[in-house]
Protein backbone atom coordinates (compact mmCIF):
# COMPACT_ATOMS: atom_id res chain seq x y z
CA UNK A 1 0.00 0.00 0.00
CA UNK A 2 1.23 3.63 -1.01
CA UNK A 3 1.66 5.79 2.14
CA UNK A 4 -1.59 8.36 2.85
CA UNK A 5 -0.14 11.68 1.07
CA UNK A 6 -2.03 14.36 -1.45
CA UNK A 7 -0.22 13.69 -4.94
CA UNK A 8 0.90 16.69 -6.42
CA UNK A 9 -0.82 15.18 -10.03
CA UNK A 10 -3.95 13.98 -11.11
CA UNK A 11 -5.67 16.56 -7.99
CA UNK A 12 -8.94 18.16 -8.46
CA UNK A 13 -9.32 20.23 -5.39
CA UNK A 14 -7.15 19.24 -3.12
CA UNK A 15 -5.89 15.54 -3.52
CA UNK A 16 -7.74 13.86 -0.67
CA UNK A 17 -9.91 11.54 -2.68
CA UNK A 18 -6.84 10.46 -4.48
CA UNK A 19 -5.10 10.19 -1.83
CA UNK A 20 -6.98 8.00 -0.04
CA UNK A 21 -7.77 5.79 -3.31
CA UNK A 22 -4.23 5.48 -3.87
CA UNK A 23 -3.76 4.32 -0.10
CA UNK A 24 -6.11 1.70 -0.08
CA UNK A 25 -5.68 0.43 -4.06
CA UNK A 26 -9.27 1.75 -4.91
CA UNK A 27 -10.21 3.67 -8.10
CA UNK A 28 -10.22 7.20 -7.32
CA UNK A 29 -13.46 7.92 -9.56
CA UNK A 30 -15.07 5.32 -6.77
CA UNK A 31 -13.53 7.83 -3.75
CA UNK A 32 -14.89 11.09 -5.70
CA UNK A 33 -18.42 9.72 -6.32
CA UNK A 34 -18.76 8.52 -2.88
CA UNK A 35 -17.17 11.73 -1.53
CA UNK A 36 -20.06 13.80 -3.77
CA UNK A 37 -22.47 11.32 -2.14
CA UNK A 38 -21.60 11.52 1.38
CA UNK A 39 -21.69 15.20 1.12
CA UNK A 40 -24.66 15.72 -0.03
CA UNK A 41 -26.51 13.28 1.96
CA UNK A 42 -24.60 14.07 5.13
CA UNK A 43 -23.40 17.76 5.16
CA UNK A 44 -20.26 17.01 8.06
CA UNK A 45 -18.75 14.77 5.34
CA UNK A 46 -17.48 18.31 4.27
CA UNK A 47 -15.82 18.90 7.29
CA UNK A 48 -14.24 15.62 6.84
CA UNK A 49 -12.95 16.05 3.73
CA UNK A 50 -11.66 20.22 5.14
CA UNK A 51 -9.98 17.87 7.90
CA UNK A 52 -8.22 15.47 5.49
CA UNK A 53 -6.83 18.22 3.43
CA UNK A 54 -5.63 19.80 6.18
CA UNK A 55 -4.06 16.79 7.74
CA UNK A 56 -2.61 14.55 4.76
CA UNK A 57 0.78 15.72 4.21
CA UNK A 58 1.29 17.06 0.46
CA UNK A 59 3.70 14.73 -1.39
């Protein structure tokens, strides 16, 4: 498994999603959907993803 960092390519906003597809071997178009999902069926999934970015070291 890759370590949990923001890749400086292939980012849309900030690089969680592919980040964290990259970490666990998961397609990152997968992460994104479910991230658009989660936030708009559960608004703190926002803060989640504000939390990540700020957390996940850049690469």
């Amino acid at each position: 498994m890759d370590p949990l960092v923001r890749p400086r390519n292939g980012r849309v906003i900030a690089g969680v999603c592919r980040a964290v597809a990259n970490r666990f071997g998961w397609s990152t178009t997968l992460v994104r959907v479910l991230a658009v999902l989660a936030v708009l069926f559960a608004g703190l999934s926002l803060w989640a993803y504000v939390l990540l970015w700020i957390v996940i070291p850049n690469e």
